[in-house]
Protein backbone atom coordinates (compact mmCIF):
# COMPACT_ATOMS: atom_id res chain seq x y z
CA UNK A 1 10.49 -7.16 -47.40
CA UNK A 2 13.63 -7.31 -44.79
CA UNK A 3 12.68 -3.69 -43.79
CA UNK A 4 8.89 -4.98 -42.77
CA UNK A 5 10.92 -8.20 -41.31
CA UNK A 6 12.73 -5.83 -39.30
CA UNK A 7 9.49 -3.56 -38.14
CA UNK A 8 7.77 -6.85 -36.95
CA UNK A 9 10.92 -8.15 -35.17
CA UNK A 10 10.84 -4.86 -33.43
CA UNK A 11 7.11 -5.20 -32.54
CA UNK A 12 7.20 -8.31 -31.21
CA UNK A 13 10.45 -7.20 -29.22
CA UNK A 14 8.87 -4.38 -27.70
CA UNK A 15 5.71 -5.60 -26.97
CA UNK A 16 7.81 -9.04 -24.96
CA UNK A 17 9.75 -6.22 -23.19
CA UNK A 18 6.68 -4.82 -22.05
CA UNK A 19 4.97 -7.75 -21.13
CA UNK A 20 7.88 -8.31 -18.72
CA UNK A 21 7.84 -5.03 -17.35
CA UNK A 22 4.55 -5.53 -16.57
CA UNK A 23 4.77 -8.39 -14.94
CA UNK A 24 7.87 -7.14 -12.84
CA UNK A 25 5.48 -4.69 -11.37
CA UNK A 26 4.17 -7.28 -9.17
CA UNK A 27 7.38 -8.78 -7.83
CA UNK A 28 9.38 -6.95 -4.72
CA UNK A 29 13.01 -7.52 -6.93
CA UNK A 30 11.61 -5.57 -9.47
CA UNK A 31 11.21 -2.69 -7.08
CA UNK A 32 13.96 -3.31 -5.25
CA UNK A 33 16.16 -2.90 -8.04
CA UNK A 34 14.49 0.32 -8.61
CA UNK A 35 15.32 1.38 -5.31
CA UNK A 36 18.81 0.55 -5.63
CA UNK A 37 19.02 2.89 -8.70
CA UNK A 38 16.79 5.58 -8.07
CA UNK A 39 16.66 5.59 -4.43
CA UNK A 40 14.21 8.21 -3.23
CA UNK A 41 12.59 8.99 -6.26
CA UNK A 42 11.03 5.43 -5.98
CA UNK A 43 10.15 6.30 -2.36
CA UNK A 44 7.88 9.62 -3.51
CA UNK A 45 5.98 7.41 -6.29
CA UNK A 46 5.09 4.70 -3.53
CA UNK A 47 4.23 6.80 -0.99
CA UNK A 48 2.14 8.97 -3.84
CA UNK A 49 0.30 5.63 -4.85
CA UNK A 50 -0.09 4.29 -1.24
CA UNK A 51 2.47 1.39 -2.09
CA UNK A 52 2.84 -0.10 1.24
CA UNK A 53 5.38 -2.64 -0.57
CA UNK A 54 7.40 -0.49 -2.07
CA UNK A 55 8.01 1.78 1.25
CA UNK A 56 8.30 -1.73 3.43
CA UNK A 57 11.11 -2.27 0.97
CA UNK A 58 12.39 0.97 1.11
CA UNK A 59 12.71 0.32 4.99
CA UNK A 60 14.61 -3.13 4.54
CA UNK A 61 17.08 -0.90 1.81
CA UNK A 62 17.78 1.76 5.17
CA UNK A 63 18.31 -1.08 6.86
CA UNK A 64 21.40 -2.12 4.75
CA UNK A 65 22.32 1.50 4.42
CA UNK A 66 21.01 2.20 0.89
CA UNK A 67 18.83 4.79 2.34
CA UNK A 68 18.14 7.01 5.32
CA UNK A 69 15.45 5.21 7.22
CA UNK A 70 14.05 8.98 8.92
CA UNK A 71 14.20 10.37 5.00
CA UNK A 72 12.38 7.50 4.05
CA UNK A 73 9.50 7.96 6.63
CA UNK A 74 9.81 12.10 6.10
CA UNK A 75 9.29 11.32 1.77
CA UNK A 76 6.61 8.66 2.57
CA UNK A 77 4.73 11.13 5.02
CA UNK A 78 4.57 14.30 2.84
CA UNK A 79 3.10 12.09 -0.27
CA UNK A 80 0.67 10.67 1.76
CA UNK A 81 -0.35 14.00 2.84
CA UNK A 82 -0.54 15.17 -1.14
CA UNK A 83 -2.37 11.94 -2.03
CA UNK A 84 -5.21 12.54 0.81
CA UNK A 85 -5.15 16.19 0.15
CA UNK A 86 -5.28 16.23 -3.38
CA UNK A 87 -8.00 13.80 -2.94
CA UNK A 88 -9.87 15.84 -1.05
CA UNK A 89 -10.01 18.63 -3.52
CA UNK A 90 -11.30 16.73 -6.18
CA UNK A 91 -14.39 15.53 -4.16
CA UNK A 92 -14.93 19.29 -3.01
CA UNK A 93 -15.01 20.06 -6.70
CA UNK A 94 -15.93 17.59 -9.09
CA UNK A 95 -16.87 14.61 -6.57
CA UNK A 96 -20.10 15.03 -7.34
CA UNK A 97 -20.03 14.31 -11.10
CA UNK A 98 -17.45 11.93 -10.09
CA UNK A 99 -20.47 9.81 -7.96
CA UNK A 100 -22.80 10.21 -10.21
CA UNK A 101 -20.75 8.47 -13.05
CA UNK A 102 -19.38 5.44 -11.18
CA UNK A 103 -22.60 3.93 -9.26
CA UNK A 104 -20.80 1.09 -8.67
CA UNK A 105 -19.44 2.15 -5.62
CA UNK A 106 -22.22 3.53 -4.08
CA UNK A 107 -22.22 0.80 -1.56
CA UNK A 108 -18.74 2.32 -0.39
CA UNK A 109 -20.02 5.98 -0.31
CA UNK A 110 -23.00 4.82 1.93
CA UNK A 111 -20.59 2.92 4.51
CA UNK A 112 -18.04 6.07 4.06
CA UNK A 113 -21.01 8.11 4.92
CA UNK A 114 -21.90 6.18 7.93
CA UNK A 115 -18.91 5.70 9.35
CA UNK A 116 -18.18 9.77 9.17
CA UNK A 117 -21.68 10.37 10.99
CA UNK A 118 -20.60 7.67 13.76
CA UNK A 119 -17.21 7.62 14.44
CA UNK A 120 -16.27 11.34 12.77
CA UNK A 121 -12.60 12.62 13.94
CA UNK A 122 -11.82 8.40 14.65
CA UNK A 123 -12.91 7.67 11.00
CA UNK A 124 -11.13 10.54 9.46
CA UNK A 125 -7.47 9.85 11.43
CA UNK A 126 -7.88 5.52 10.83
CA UNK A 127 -9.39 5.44 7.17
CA UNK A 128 -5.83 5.05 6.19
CA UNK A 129 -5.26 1.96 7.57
CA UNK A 130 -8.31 0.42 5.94
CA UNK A 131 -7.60 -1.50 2.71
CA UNK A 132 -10.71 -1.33 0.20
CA UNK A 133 -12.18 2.38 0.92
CA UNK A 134 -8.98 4.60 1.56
CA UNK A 135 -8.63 5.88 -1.95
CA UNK A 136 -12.84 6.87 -2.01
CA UNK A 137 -12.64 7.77 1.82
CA UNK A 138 -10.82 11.64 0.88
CA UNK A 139 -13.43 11.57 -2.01
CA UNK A 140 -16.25 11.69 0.30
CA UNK A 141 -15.23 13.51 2.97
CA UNK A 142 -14.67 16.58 0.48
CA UNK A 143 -17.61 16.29 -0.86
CA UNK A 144 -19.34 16.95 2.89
CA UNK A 145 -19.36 19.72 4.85
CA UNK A 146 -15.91 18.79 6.93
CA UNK A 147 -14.14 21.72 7.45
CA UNK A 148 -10.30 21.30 5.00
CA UNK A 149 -8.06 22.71 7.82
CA UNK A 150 -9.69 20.24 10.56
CA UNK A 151 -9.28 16.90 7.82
CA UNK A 152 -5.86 18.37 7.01
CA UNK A 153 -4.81 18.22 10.76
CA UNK A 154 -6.31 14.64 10.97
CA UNK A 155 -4.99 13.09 8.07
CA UNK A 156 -0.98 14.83 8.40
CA UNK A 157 -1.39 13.03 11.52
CA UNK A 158 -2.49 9.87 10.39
CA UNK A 159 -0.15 9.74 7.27
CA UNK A 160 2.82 10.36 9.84
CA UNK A 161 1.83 7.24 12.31
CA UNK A 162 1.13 5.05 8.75
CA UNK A 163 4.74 6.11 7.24
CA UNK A 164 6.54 5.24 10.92
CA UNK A 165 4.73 2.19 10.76
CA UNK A 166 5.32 0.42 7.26
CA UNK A 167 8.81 1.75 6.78
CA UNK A 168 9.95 0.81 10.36
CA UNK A 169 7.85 -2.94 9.38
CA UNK A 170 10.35 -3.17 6.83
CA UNK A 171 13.32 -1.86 8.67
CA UNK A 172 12.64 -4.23 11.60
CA UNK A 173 11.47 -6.96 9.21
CA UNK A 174 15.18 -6.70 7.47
CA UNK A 175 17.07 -7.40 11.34
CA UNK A 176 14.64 -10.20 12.25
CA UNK A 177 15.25 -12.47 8.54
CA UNK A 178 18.88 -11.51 9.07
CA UNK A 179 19.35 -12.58 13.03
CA UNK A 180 17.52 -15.53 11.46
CA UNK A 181 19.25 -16.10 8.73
CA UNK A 182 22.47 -15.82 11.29
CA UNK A 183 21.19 -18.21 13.82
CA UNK A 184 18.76 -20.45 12.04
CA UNK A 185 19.99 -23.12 14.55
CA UNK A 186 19.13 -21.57 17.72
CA UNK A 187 15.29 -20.11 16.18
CA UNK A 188 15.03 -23.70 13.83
CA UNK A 189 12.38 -24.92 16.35
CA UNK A 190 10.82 -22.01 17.00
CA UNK A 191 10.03 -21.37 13.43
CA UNK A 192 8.62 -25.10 12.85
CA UNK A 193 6.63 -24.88 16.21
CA UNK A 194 5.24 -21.55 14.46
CA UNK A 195 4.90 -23.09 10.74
CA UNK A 196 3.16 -26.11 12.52
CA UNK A 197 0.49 -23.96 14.02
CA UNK A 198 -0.31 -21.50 11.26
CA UNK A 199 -1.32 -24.94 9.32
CA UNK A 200 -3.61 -26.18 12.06
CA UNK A 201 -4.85 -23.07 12.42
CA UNK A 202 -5.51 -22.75 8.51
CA UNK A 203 -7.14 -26.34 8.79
CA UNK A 204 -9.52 -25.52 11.51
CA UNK A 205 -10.53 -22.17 9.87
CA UNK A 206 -11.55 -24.39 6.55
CA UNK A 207 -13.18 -27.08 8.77
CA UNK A 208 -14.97 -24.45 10.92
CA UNK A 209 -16.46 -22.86 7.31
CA UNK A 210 -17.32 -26.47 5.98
CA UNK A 211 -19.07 -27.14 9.48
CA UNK A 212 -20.72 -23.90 8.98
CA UNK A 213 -21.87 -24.20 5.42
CA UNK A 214 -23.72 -26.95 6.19
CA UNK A 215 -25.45 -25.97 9.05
């Protein structure tokens, strides 16, 4: 009996532990921490997944001199690069199957579709920066008749303005709390001039959409 007491105290301790870890996933001090302690490794796995927070915190860490900001933005280029690319394989390969399986985003491939026969090289180089059909986008485009060396061009540039961009957010995001933080007394009415507008500006947007609803 104590040895099954002991197996179920174990259970329910790892499966609490998990349920925390979990849940850490979604905070920033979870990954910070992680970034503390494994540094770049956590860079490669955000860039990898497209982890915008993750690398935006990686950018406040170079900021305090954790990191190197340009090894951050080098790491966070070069998996975006594998992502897209490896991405693009698969839908040259199996995307097909892949399609035909999942018909629940057919809507997406149609709009992918569209927007490749419209806009073409500007699709293929801002896709990226479009939340909701970047992961599908590679899918689709290697599963047409783009050439790999001309999408490979497009999207290493692409992946190179995106990494400059979020890392440098969270660089530059790290000075402006902390000049803030350092002269809250100088910016203290700026901020509640700014605070007081986002709110009317939230109210009219839900007034506007009531006002709209009913007509």
């Amino acid at each position: 009996m104590e040895i099954i007491s002991h197996s179920f105290s174990w259970i329910s301790e790892f499966f609490h532990s998990m349920g925390s870890y979990v849940v850490g996933l979604f905070e920033p001090a979870f990954w910070m921490a992680l970034l503390q302690k494994y540094q770049y490794w956590i860079v490669i796995i955000g860039a990898l997944v497209e982890g915008e927070t993750v690398l935006i915190l990686a950018g406040a860490a170079a900021y305090y001199g954790l990191m190197q900001v340009h090894l951050v933005i080098l790491i966070a280029f070069l998996g975006a690069v594998l992502h897209d690319n490896a991405l693009f394989f698969v839908g040259r390969f199996v995307g097909q199957k892949f399609f035909e399986r999942n018909p629940k985003i057919f809507h997406k491939i149609e709009k992918i579709i569209s927007y490749i026969l419209k806009y073409n090289t500007y699709f293929i180089l801002g896709f990226r920066f479009v939340y909701g059909i970047r992961t599908v986008t590679p899918l689709v485009i290697g599963n047409s008749p783009v050439k790999f060396y001309r999408y490979a061009v497009l999207v290493s540039i692409s992946s190179l303005i995106w990494a400059t961009i979020v890392v440098y957010f969270g660089y530059s995001s790290a000075l402006a709390l902390e000049n803030l933080v350092e002269d809250f007394d100088r910016y203290r009415k700026y901020l509640a001039f700014g605070v007081a507008l986002l709110i009317v500006g939230v109210l009219s947007l839900f007034q506007y959409r009531r006002r709209r609803r009913k007509a």
